[in-house]
Protein backbone atom coordinates (compact mmCIF):
# COMPACT_ATOMS: atom_id res chain seq x y z
CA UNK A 1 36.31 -91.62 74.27
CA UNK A 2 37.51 -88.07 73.33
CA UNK A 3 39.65 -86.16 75.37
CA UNK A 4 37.19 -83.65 76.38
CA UNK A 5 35.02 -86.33 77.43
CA UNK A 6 37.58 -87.46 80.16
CA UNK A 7 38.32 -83.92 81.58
CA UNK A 8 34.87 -83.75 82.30
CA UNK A 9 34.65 -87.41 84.21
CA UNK A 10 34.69 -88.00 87.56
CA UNK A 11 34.84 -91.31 89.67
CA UNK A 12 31.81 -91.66 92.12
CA UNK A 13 32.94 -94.55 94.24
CA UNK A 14 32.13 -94.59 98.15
CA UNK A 15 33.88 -91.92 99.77
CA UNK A 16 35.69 -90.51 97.05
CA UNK A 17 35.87 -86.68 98.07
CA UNK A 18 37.11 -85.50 94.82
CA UNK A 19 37.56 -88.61 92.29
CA UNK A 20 39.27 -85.98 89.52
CA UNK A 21 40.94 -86.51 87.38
CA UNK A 22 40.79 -90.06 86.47
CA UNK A 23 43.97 -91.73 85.39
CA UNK A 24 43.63 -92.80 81.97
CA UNK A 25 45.69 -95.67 80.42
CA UNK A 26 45.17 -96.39 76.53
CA UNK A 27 46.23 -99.80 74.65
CA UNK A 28 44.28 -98.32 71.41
CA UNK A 29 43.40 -94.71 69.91
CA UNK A 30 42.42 -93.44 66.81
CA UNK A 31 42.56 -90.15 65.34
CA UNK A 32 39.16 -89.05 63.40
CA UNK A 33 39.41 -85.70 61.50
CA UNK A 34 36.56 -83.28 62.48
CA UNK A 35 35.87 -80.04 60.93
CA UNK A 36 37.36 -76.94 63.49
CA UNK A 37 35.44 -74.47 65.09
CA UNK A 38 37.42 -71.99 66.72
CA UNK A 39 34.08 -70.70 68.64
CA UNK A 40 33.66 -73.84 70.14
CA UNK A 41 37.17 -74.66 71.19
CA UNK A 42 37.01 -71.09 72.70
CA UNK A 43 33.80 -71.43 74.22
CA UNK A 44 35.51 -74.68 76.16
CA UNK A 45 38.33 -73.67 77.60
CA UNK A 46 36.52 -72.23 80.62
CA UNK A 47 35.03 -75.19 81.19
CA UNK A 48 37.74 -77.53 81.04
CA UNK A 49 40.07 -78.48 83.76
CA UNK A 50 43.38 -77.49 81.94
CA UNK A 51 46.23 -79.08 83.98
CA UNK A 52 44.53 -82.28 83.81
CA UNK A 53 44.24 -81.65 80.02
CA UNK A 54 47.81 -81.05 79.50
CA UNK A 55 48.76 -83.96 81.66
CA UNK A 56 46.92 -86.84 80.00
CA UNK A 57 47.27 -84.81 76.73
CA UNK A 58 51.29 -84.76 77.53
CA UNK A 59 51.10 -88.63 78.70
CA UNK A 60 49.43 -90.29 75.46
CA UNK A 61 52.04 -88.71 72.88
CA UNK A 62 49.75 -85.86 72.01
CA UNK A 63 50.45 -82.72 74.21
CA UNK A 64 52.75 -81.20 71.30
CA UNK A 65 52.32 -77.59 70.90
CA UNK A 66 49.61 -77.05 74.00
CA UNK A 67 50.42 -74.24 75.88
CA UNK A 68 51.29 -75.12 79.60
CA UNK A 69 48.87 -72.37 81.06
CA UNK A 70 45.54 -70.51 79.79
CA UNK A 71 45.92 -67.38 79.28
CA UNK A 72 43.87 -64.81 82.17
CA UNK A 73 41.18 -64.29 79.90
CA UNK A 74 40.92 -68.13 78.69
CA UNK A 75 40.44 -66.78 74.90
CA UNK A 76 43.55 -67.53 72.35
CA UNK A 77 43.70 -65.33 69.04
CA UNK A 78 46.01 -67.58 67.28
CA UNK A 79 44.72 -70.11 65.18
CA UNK A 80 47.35 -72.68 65.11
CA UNK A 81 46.78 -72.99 68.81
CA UNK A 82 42.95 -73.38 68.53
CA UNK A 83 43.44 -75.89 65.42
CA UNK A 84 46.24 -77.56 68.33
CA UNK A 85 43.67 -78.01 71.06
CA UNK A 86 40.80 -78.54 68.90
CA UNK A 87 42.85 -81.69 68.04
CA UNK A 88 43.52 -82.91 71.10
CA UNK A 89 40.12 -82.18 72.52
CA UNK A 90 37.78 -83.81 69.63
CA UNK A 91 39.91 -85.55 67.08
CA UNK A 92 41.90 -87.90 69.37
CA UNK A 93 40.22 -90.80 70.37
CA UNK A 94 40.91 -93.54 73.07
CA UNK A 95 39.60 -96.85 71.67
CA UNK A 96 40.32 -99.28 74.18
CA UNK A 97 41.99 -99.13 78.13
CA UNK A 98 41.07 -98.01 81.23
CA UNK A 99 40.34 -95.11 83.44
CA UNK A 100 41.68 -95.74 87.27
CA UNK A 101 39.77 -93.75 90.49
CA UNK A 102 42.89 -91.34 91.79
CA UNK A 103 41.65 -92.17 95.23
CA UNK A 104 40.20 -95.68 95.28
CA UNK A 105 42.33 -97.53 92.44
CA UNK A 106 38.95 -99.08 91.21
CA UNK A 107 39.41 -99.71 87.01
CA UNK A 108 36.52 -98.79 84.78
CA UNK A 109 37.15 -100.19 80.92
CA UNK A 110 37.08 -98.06 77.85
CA UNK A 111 35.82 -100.44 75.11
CA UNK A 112 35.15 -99.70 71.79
CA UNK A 113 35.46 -95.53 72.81
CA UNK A 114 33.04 -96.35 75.71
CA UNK A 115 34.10 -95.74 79.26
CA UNK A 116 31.90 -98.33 81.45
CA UNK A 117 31.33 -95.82 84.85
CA UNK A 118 28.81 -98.66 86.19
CA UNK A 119 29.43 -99.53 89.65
CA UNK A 120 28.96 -102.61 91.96
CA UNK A 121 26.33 -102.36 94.62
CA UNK A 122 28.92 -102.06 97.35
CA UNK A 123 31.27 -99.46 95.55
């Protein structure tokens, strides 16, 4: 499961009002090299919830060099800092763990780069 995946994933337990962002432990990742686009990273960063970004990105080892805010008009000019979150959104890659509701505590596995969302009737 990419990074960007997991700033986009909510939990949708019963009553969960907000479910975001889901905690994210990792036992395995990977690292796969794919080719930048500087559009696209730029083309993201309105859409992504950057705190929480920053946070997990921060918490798994790989937060190095990610600026702490966006700037107003969530557009960087500099390369290096594209080619930085371009790496942390696309080429990092959680192989195995677990993502953890912030409000319920309810575990859903990550195996094999898969998060399982599936819920029990009753959930």
């Amino acid at each position: 499961m990419k990074l960007l995946t997991h700033n986009m994933m909510k939990s949708h337990c019963k009553g969960v009002v907000n479910g975001f962002p889901l905690k994210l432990t990792s036992t395995q990742m990977d690292v796969k090299e794919i080719e930048f686009n500087p559009d696209f990273v730029n083309r993201m960063l309105s859409r992504l919830e950057w705190p929480a970004l920053v946070h997990i990105a921060n918490q798994l080892g790989v937060g190095e060099g990610l600026p702490e805010m966006l700037p107003e008009e969530q557009q960087f000019e500099d390369e290096e800092i594209l080619k930085t979150i371009h790496h942390v959104l696309l080429e990092v890659e959680v192989i195995e763990g677990e993502l953890e509701c912030p409000e319920t505590g309810r575990k859903f596995p990550i195996s094999k780069g898969i998060p399982d969302m599936r819920l029990n009737e009753e959930e």
